[in-house]
Protein backbone atom coordinates (compact mmCIF):
# COMPACT_ATOMS: atom_id res chain seq x y z
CA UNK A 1 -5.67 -7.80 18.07
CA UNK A 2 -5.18 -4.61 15.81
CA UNK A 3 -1.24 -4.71 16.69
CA UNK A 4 -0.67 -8.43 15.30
CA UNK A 5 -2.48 -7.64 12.39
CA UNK A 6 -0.72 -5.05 11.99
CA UNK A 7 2.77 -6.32 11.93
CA UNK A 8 1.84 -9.23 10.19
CA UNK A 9 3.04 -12.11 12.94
CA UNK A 10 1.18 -15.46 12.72
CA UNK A 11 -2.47 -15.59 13.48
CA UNK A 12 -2.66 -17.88 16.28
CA UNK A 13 -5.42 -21.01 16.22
CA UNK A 14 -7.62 -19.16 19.07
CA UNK A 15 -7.59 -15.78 16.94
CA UNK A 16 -9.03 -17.45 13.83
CA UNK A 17 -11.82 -19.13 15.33
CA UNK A 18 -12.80 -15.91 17.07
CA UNK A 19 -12.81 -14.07 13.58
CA UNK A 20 -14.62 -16.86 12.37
CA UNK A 21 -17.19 -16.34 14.98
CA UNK A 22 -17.26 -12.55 14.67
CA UNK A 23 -17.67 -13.22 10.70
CA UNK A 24 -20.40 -15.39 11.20
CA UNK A 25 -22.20 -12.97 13.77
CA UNK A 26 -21.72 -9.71 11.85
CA UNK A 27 -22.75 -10.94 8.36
CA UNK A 28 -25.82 -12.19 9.61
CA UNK A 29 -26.57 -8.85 11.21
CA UNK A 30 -25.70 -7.70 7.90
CA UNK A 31 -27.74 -9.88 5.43
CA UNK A 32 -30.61 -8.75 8.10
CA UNK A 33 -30.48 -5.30 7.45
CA UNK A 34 -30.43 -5.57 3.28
CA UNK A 35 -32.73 -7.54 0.72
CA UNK A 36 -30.90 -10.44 -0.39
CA UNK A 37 -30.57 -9.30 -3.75
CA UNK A 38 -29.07 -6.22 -3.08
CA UNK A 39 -25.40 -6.14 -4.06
CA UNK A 40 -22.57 -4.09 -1.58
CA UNK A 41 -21.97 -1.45 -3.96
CA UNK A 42 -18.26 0.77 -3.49
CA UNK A 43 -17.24 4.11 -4.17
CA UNK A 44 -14.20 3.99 -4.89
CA UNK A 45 -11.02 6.65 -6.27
CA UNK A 46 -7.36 6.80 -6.22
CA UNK A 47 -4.50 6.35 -8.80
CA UNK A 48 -4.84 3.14 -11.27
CA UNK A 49 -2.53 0.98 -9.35
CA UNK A 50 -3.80 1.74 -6.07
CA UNK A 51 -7.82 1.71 -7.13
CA UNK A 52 -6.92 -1.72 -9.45
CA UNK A 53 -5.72 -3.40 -5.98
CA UNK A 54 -8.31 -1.91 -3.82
CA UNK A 55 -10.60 -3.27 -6.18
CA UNK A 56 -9.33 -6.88 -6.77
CA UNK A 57 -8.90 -7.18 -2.91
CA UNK A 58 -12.80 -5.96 -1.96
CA UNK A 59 -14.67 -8.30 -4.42
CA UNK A 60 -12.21 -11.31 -4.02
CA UNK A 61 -12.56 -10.75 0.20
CA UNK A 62 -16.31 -9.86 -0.13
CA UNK A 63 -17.62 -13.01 -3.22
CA UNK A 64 -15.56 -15.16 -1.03
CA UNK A 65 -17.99 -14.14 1.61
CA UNK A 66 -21.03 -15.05 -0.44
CA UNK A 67 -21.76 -10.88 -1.18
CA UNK A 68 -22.60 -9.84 -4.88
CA UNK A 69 -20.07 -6.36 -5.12
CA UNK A 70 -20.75 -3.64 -7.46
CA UNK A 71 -17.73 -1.12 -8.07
CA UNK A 72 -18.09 2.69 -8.80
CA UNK A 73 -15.15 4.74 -10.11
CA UNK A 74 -15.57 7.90 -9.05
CA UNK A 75 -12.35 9.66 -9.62
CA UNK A 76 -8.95 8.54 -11.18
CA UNK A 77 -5.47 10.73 -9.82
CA UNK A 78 -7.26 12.10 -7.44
CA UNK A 79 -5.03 14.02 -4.58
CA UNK A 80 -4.75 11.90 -1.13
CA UNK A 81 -6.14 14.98 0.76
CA UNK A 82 -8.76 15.46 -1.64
CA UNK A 83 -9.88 11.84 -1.58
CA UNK A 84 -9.94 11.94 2.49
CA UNK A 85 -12.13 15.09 2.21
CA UNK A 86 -14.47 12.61 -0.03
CA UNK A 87 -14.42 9.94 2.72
CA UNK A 88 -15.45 12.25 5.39
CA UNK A 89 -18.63 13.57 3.49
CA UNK A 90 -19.25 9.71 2.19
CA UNK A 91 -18.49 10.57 -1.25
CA UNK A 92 -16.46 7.44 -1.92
CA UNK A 93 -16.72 4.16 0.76
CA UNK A 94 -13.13 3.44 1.82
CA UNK A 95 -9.09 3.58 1.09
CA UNK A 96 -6.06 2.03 1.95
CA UNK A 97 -3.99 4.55 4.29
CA UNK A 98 -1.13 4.73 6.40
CA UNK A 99 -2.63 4.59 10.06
CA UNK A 100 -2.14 7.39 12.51
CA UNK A 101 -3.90 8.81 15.54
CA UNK A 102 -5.86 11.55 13.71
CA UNK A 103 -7.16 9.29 10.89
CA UNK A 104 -8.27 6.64 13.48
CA UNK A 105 -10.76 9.33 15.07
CA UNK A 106 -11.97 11.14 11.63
CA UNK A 107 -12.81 7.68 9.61
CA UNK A 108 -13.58 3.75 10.61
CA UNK A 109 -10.50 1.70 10.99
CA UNK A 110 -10.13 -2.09 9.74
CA UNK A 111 -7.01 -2.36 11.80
CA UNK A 112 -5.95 -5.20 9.17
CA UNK A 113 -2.73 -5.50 7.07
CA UNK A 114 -3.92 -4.56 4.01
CA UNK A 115 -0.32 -5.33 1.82
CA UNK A 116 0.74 -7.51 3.69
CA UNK A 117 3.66 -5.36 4.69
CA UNK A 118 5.06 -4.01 1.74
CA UNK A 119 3.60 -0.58 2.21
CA UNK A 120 6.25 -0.64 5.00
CA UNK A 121 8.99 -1.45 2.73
CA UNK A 122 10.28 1.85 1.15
CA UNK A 123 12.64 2.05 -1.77
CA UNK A 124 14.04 5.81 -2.52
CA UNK A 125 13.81 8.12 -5.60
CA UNK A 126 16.32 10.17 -5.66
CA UNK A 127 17.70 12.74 -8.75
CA UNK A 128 19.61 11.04 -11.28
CA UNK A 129 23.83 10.91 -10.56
CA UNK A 130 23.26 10.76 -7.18
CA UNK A 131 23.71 7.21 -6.04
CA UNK A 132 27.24 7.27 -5.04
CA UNK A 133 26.10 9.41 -1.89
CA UNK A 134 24.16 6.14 -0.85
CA UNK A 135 26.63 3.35 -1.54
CA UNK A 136 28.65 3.41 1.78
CA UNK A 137 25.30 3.45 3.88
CA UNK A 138 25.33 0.32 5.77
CA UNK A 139 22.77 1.18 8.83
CA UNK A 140 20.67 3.59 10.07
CA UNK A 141 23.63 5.19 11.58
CA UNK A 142 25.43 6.11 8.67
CA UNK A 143 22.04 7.13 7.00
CA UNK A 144 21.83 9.95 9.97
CA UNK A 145 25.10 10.70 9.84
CA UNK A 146 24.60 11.49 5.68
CA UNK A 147 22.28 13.84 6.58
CA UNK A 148 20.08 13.78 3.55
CA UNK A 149 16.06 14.91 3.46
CA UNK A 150 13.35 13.20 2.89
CA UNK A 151 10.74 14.73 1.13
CA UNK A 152 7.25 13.80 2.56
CA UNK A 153 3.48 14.57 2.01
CA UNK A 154 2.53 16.21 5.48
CA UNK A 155 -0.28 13.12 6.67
CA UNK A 156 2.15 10.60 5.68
CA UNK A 157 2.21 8.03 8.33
CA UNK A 158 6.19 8.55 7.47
CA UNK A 159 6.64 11.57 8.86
CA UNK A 160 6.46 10.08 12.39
CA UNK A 161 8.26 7.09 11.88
CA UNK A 162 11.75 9.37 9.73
CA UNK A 163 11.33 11.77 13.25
CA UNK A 164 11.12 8.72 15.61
CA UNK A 165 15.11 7.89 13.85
CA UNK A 166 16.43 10.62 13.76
CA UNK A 167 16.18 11.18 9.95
CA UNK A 168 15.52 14.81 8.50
CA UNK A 169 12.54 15.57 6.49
CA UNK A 170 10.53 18.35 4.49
CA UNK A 171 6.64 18.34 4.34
CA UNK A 172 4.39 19.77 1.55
CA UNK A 173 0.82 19.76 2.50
CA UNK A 174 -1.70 19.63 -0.59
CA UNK A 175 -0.71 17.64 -3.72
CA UNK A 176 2.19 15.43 -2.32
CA UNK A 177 2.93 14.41 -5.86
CA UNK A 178 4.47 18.08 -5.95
CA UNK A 179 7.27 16.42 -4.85
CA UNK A 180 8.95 14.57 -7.65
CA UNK A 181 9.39 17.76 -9.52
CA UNK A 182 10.85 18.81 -6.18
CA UNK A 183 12.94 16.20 -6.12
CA UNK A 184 14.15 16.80 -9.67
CA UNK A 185 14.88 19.89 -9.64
CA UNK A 186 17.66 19.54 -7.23
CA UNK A 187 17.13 22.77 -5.70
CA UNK A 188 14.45 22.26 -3.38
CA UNK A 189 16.02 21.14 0.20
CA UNK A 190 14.90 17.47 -0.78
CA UNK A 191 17.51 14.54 -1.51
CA UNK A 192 14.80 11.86 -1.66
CA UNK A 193 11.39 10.57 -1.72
CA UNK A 194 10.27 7.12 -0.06
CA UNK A 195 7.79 5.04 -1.56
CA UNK A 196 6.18 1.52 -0.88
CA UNK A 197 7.84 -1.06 -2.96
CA UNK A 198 4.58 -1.85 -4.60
CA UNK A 199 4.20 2.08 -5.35
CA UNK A 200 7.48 2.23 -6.63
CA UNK A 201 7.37 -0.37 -9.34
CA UNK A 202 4.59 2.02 -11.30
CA UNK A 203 6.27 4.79 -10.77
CA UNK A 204 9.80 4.38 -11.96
CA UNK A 205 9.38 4.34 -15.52
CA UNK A 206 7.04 7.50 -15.31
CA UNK A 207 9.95 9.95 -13.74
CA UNK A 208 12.66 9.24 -16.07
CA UNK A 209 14.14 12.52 -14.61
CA UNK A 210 14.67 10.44 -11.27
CA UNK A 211 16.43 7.26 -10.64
CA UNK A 212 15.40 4.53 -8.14
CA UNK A 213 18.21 4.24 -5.34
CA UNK A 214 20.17 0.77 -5.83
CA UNK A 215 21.14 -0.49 -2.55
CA UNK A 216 18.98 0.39 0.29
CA UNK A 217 16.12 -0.92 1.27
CA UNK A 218 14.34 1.14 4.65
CA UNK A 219 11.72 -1.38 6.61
CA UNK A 220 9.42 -0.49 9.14
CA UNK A 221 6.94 -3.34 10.76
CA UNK A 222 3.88 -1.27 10.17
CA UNK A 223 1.13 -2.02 7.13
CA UNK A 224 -1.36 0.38 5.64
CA UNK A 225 -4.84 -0.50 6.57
CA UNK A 226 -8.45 0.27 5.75
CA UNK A 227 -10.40 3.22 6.41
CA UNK A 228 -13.86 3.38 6.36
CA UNK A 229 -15.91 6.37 5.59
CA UNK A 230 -17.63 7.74 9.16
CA UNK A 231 -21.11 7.90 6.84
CA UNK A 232 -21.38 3.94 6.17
CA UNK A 233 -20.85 2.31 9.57
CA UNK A 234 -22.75 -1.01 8.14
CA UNK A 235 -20.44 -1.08 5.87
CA UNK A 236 -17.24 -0.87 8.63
CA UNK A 237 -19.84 -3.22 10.40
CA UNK A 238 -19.41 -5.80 7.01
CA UNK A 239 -16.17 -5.40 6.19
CA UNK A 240 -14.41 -5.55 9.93
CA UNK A 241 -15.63 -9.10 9.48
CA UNK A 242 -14.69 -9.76 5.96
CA UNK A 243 -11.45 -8.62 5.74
CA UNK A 244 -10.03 -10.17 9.05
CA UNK A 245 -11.10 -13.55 7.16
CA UNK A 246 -9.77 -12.55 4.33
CA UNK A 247 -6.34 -12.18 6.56
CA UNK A 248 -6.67 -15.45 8.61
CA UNK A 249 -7.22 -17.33 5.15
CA UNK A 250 -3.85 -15.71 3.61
CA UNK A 251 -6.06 -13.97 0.35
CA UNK A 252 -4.91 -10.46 1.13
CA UNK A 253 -1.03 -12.15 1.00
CA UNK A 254 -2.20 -14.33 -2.16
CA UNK A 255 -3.02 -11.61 -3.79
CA UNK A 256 0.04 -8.87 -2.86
CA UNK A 257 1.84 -11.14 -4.51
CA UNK A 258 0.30 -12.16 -7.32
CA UNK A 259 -0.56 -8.25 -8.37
CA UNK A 260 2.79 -6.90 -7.14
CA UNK A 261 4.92 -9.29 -8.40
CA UNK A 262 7.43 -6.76 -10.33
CA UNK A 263 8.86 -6.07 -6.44
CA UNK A 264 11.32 -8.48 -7.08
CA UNK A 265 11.86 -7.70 -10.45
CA UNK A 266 15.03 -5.22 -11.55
CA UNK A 267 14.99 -2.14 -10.77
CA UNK A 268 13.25 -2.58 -7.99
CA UNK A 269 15.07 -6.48 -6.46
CA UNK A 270 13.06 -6.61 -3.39
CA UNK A 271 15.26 -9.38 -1.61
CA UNK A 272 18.60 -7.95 -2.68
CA UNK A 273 18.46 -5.24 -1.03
CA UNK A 274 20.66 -3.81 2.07
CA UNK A 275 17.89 -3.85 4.73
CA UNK A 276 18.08 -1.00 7.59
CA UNK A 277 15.01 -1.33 10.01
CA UNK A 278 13.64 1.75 11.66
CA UNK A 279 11.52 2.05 14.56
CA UNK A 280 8.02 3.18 15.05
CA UNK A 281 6.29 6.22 16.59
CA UNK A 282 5.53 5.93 20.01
């Protein structure tokens, strides 16, 4: 079930009736266990676009679900590996991540698409007066062959996925974000950073000492999804159900496209982009 969400194939007739049916069951259980005044109130951090999505998407998902939602910001810029410190102790309720093997045992999965793909679609920063290196890449091939790094924050789901083809990288553990003055200073054994599309239309015009790669676009069929923090298991009890209708009723792709809209906008030109698809981690 996890793996169709994941890669964002059609929902078949059978699978939305049984999320339906486990909606149905596991609110109940839920509207059991808390007064029916009480609102579902979120902890929430993260950098403004990412918090200002994870936002929109948990009230829209959870109102449409007949739940009263109360939002707490409790930190803005806030380093990834500091914020999945906070979500092991509890101290904020869930984020958006990347998916791998360790986070799936240390947190509560939702294994739903939570952007609708484009987390998977990665557009590259790389150091201004650089973009004739890229122009003759045509496929993964020639991409390997360049032999160019990619810098990468060390619990990227990334890192996995640029070792699984064949594509160098360097890791920084800590404050990831590190890396763009990495990146522009030229020196630093990294050619390139890859971010989401959706990331990348924020960014751009924040690092004028990097420019946004023209051409390429690198696609993998894997989304970011929802973790849970391993203190509120009612809550992963809720929200399994909530957002898996959210999914089946096409609101989490509604809204990726109505907040990320500026994909297909210049510089970023989501569909005229060369496309080279990698493979996942086994």
């Amino acid at each position: 079930m996890g793996k169709c969400l994941l890669n964002h194939s059609k929902l078949s007739r059978c699978y939305q009736v049984a999320a339906l049916l486990c909606y149905l069951l596991l609110s109940a259980q839920w509207a059991v266990a808390r007064p029916a005044d009480q609102p579902v109130t979120l902890y929430l951090a993260g950098n403004q676009g990412s918090y200002e999505y994870t936002k929109s998407l948990m009230i829209k998902a959870l109102e449409a679900a007949d739940y009263r939602v109360v939002i707490v910001n409790v930190g803005e810029d806030t380093p990834m590996s500091r914020m999945e410190v906070m979500l092991l102790r509890g101290d904020i309720s869930l984020i958006i991540l990347g998916q791998t093997d360790q986070r799936d045992r240390r947190y509560l999965p939702i294994p739903v698409g939570m952007t609708d793909g484009l987390i998977g679609q990665r557009i590259l920063f790389i150091p201004l007066g650089q973009q004739a290196r890229y122009d003759k890449v045509r496929n993964l091939h020639d991409l390997q062959q360049l032999g160019v790094v990619a810098g990468l924050g060390e619990a990227w789901a990334d890192v996995a996925i640029w070792a699984a083809n064949d594509l160098p990288t360097a890791t920084i553990s800590g404050d990831w974000k590190r890396l763009y003055r990495m990146l522009a200073a030229g020196n630093r054994q990294i050619d390139y950073l890859p971010r989401g599309a959706q990331e990348i239309t924020r960014e751009w015009q924040l690092y004028p000492e990097l420019a946004v790669e023209q051409q390429l676009l690198l696609r993998y069929a894997q989304d970011h999804i929802l973790y849970v923090s391993p203190e509120k298991p009612e809550l992963h009890t809720l929200l399994l159900a909530v957002m898996q209708q959210a999914y089946a009723q096409g609101m989490i792709r509604d809204l990726v496209r109505h907040h990320y809209q500026a994909v297909f906008e210049p510089p970023i030109s989501l569909d005229q982009r060369r496309v080279i698809d990698l493979q996942l981690a086994d």
